[in-house]
N, C-alpha and C. Protein backbone atom coordinates (compact mmCIF):
# COMPACT_ATOMS: atom_id res chain seq x y z
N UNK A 1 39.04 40.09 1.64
CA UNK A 1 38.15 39.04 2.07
C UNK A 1 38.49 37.77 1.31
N UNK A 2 38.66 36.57 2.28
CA UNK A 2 39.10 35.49 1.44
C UNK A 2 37.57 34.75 1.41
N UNK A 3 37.41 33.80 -0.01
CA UNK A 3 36.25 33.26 -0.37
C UNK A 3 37.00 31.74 -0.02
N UNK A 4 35.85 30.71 0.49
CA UNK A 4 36.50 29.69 0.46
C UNK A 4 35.61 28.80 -0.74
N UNK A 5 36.00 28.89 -1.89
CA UNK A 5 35.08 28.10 -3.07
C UNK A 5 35.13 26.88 -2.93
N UNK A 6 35.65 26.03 -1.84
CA UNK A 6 35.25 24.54 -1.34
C UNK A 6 34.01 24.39 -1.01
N UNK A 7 34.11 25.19 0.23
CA UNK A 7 32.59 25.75 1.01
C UNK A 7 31.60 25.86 0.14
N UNK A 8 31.51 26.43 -1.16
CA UNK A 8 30.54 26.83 -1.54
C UNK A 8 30.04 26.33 -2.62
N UNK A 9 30.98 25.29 -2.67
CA UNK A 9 30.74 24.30 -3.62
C UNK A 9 29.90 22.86 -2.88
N UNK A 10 30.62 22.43 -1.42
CA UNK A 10 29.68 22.22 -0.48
C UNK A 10 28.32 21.96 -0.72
N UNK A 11 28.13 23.63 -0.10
CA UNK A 11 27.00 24.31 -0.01
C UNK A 11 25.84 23.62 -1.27
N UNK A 12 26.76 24.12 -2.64
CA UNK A 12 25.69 24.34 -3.48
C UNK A 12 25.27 23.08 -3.78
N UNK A 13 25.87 21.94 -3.58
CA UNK A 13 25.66 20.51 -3.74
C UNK A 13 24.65 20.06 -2.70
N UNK A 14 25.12 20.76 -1.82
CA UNK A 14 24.15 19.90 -0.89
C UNK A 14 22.50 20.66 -0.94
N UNK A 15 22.30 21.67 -1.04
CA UNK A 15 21.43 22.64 -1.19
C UNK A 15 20.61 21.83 -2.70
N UNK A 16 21.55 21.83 -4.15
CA UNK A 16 21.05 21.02 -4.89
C UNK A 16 20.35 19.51 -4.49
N UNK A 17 21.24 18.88 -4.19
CA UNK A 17 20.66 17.29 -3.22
C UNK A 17 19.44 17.41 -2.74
N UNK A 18 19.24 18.60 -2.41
CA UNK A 18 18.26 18.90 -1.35
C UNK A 18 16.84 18.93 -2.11
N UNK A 19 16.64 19.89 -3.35
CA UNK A 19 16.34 20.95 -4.04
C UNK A 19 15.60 19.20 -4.54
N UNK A 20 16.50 18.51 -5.92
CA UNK A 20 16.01 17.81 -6.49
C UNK A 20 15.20 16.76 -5.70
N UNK A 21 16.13 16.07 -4.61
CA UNK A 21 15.42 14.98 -3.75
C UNK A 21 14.06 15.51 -3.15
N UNK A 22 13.66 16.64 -2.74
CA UNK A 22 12.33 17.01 -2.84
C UNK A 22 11.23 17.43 -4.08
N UNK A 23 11.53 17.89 -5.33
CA UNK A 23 11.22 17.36 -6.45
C UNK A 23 10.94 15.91 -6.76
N UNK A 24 11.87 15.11 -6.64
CA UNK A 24 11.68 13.86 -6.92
C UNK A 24 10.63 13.02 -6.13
N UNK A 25 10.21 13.45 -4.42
CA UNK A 25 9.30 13.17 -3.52
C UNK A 25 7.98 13.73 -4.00
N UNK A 26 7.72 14.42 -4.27
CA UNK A 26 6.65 15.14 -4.84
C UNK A 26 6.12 14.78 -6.56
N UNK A 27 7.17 14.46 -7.20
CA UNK A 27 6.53 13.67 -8.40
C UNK A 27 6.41 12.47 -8.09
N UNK A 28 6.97 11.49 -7.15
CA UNK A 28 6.45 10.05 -7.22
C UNK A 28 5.02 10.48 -6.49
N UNK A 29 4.92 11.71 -5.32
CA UNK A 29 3.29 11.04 -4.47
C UNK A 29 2.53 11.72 -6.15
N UNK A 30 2.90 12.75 -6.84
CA UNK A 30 2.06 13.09 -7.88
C UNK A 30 1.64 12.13 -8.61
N UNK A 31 2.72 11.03 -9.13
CA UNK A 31 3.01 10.04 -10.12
C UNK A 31 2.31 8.56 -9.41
N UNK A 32 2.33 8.86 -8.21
CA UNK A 32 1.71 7.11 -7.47
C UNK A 32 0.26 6.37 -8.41
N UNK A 33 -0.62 7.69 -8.63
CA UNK A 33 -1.52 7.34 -9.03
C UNK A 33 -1.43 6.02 -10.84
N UNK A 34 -0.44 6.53 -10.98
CA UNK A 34 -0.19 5.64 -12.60
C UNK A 34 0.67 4.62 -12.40
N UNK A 35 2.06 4.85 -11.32
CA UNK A 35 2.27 3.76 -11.57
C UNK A 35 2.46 2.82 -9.93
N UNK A 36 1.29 3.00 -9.57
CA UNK A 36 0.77 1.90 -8.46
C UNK A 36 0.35 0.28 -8.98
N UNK A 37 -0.08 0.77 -9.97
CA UNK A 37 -0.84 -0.82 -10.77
C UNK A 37 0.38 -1.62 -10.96
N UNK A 38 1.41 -0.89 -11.92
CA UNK A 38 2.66 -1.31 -12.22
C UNK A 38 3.28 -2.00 -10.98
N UNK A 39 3.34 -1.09 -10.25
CA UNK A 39 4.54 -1.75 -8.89
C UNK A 39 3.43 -2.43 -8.19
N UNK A 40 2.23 -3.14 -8.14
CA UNK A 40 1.43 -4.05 -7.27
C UNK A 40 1.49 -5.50 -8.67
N UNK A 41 1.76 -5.20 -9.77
CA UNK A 41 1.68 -6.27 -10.69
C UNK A 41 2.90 -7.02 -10.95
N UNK A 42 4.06 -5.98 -10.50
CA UNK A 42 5.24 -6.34 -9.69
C UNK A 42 5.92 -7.25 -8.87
N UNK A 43 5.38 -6.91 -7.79
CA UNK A 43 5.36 -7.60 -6.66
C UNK A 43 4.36 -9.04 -6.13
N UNK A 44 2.99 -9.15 -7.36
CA UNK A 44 2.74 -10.57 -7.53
C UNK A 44 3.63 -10.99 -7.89
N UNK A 45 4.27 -10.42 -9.45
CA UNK A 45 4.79 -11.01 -10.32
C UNK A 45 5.87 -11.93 -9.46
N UNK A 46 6.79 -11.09 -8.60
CA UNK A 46 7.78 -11.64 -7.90
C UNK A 46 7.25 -12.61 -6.71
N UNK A 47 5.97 -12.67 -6.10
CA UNK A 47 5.93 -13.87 -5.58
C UNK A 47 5.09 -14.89 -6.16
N UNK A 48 4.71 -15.02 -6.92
CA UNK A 48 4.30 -16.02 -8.31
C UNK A 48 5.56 -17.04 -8.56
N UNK A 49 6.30 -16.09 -8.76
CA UNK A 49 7.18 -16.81 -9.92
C UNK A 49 7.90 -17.91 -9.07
N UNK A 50 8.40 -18.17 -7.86
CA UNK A 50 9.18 -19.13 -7.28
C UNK A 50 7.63 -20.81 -7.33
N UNK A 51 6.39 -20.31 -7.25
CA UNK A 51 5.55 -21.49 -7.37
C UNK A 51 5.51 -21.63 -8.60
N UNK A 52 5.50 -20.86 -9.97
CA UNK A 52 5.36 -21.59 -11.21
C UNK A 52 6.69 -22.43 -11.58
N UNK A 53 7.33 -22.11 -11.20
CA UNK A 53 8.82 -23.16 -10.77
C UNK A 53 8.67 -24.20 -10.51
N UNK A 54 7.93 -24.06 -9.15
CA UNK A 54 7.81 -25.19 -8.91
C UNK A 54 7.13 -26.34 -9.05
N UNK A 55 5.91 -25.51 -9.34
CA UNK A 55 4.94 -26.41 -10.47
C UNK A 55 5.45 -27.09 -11.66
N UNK A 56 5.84 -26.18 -12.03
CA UNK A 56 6.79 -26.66 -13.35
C UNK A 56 7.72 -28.00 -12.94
N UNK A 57 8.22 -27.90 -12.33
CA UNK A 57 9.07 -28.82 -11.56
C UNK A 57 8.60 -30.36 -11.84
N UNK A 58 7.45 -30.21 -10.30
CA UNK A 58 7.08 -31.62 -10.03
C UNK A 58 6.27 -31.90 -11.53
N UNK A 59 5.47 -31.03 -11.89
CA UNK A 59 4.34 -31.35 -12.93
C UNK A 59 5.07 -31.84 -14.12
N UNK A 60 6.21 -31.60 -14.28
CA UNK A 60 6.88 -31.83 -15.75
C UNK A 60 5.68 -30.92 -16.90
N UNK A 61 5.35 -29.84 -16.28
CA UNK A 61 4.18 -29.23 -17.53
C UNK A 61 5.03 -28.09 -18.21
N UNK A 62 4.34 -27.48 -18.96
CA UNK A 62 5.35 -26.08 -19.14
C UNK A 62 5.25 -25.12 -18.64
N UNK A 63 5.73 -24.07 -18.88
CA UNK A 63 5.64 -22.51 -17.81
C UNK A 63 4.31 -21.77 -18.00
N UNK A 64 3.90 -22.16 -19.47
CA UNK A 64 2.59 -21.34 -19.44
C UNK A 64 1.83 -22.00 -18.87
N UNK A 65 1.05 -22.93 -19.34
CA UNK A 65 0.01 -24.02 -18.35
C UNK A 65 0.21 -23.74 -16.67
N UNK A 66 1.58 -23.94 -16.48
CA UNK A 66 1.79 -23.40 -14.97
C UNK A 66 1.23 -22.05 -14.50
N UNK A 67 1.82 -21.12 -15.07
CA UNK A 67 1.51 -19.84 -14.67
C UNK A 67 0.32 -19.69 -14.91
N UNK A 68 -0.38 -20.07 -15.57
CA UNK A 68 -1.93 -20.30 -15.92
C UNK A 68 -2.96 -20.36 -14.59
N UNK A 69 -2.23 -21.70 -14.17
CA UNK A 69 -2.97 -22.26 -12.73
C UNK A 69 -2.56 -21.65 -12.00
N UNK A 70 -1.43 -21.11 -11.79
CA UNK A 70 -0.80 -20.52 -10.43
C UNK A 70 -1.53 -19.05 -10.35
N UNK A 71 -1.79 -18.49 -11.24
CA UNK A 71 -2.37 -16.82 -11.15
C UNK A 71 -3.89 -17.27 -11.03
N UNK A 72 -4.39 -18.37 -11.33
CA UNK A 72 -5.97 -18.04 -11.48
C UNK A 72 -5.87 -18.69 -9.67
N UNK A 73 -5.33 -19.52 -9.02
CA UNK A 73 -5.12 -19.66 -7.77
C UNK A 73 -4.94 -18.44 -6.86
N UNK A 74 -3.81 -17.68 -7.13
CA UNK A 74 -3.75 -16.32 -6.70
C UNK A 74 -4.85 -15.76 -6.56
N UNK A 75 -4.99 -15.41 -7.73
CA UNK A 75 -6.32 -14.14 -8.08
C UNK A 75 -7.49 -14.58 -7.28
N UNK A 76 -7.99 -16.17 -6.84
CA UNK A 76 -8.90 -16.63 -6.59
C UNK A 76 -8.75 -16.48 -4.80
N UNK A 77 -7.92 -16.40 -4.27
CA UNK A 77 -7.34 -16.21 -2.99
C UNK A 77 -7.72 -14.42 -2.93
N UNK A 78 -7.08 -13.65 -3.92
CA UNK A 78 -7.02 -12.47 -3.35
C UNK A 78 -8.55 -11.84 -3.36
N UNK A 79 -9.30 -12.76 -4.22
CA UNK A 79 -10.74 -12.38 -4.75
C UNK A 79 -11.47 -12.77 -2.99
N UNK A 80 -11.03 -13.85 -2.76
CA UNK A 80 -11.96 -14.21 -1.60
C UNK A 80 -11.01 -13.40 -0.01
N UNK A 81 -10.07 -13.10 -0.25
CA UNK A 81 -9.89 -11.91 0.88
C UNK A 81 -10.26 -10.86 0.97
N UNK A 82 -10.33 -9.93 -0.18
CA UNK A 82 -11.09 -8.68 -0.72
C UNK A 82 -13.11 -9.23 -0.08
N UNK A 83 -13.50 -10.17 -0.78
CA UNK A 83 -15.09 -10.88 -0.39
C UNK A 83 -14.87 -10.93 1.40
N UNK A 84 -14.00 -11.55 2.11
CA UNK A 84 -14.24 -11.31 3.33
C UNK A 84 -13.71 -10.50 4.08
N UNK A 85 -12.78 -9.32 3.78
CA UNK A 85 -12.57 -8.72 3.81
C UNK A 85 -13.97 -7.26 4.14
N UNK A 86 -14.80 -7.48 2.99
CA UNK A 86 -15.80 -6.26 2.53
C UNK A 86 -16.80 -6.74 3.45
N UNK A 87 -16.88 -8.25 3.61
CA UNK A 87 -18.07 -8.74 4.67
C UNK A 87 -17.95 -8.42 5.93
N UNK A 88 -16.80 -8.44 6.50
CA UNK A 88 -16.32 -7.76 7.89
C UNK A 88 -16.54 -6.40 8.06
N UNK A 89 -16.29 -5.88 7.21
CA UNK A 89 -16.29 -4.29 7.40
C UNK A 89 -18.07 -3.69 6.86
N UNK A 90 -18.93 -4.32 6.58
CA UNK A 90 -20.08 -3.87 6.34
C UNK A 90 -20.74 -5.27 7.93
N UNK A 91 -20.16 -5.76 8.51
CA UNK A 91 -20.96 -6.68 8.96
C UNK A 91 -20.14 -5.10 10.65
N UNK A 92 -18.89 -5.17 10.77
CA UNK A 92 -18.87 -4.04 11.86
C UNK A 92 -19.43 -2.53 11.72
N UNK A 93 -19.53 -2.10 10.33
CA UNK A 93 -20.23 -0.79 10.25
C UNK A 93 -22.00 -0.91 10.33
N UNK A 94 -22.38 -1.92 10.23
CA UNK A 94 -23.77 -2.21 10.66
C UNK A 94 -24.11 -2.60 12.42
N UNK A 95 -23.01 -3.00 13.18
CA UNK A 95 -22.83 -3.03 14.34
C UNK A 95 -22.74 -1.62 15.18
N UNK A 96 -21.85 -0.75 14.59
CA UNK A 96 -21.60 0.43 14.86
C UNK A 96 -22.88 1.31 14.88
N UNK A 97 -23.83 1.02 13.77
CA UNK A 97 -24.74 1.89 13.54
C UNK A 97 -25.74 1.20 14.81
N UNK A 98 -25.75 0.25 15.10
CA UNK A 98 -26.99 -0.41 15.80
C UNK A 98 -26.45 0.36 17.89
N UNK A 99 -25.18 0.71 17.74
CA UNK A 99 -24.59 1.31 19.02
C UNK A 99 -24.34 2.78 18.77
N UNK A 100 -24.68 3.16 17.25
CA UNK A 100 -24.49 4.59 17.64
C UNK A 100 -24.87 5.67 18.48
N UNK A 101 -26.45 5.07 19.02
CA UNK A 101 -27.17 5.90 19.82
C UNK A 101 -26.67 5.88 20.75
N UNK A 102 -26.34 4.94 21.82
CA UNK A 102 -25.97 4.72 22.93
C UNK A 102 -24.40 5.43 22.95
N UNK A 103 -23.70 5.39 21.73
CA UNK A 103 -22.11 5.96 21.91
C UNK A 103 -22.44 7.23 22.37
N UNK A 104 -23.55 7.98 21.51
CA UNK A 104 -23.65 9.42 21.50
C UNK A 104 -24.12 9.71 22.78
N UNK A 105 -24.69 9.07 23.12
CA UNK A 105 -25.31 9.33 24.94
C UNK A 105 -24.20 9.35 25.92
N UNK A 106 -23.43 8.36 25.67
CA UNK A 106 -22.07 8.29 26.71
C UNK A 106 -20.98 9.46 26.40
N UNK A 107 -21.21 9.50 25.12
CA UNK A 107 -20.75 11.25 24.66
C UNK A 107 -20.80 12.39 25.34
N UNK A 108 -22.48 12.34 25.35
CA UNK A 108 -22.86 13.35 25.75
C UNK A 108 -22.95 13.77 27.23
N UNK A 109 -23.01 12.34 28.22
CA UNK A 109 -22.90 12.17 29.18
C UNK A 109 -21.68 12.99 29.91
N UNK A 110 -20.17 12.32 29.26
CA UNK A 110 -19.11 12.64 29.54
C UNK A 110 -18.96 13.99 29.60
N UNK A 111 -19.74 14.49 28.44
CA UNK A 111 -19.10 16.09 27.77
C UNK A 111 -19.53 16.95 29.04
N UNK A 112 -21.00 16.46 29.39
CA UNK A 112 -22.08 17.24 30.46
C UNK A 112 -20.88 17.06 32.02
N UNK A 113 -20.72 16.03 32.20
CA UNK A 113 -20.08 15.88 33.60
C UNK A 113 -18.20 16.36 33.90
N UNK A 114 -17.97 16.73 32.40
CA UNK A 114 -16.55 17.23 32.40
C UNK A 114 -16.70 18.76 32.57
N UNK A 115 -17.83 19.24 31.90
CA UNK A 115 -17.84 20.58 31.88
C UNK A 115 -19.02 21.39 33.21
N UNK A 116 -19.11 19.99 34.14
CA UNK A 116 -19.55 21.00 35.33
C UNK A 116 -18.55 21.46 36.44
């Protein structure tokens, strides 16, 4: 019997590939929880930084003073999307509740006239 140890070297690579890259999927969804903050403080960070530039720029100020104003601007934006954000969604779940009766009737309606 001939062995072909290419093949099975192949094999064991790809089988490994396999093995770890699903390990590795399963500790980041395990791991998301810690470092979510990290990679969202991130990704301000990276769109921040082209306006403290530019602040910096025209203002002739320095980078801290800049970045100063530029994050409390941010933060003050993301504060009032989160605020209307929460107002929408308690202003439609109070809508919902004021039609729930009537949904459940057309519910029930349907259920009654499908199942005669």
């Amino acid at each position: 019997m001939v062995v072909d140890v290419g093949y099975i070297k192949k094999v064991t690579k790809r089988l490994l590939t396999l093995f770890l890259t699903l390990i590795g999927i399963y500790l980041a969804f395990k791991m998301a929880v810690f470092y979510m903050p990290f990679l969202i403080a991130f990704i301000i960070a990276l769109m921040v930084e082209p306006l403290i530039k530019m602040l910096s720029k025209k203002t002739k100020l320095e980078r801290k003073p800049c970045a100063i104003i530029v994050l409390v601007i941010v933060f003050a934006i993301i504060v009032g999307l989160l605020i209307w954000g929460i107002g929408a969604i308690i202003d439609e779940g109070m809508s919902l509740l004021k039609m729930l009766n009537n949904y459940v009737g057309d519910g029930y309606r349907l259920y009654n006239e499908l199942n005669r």
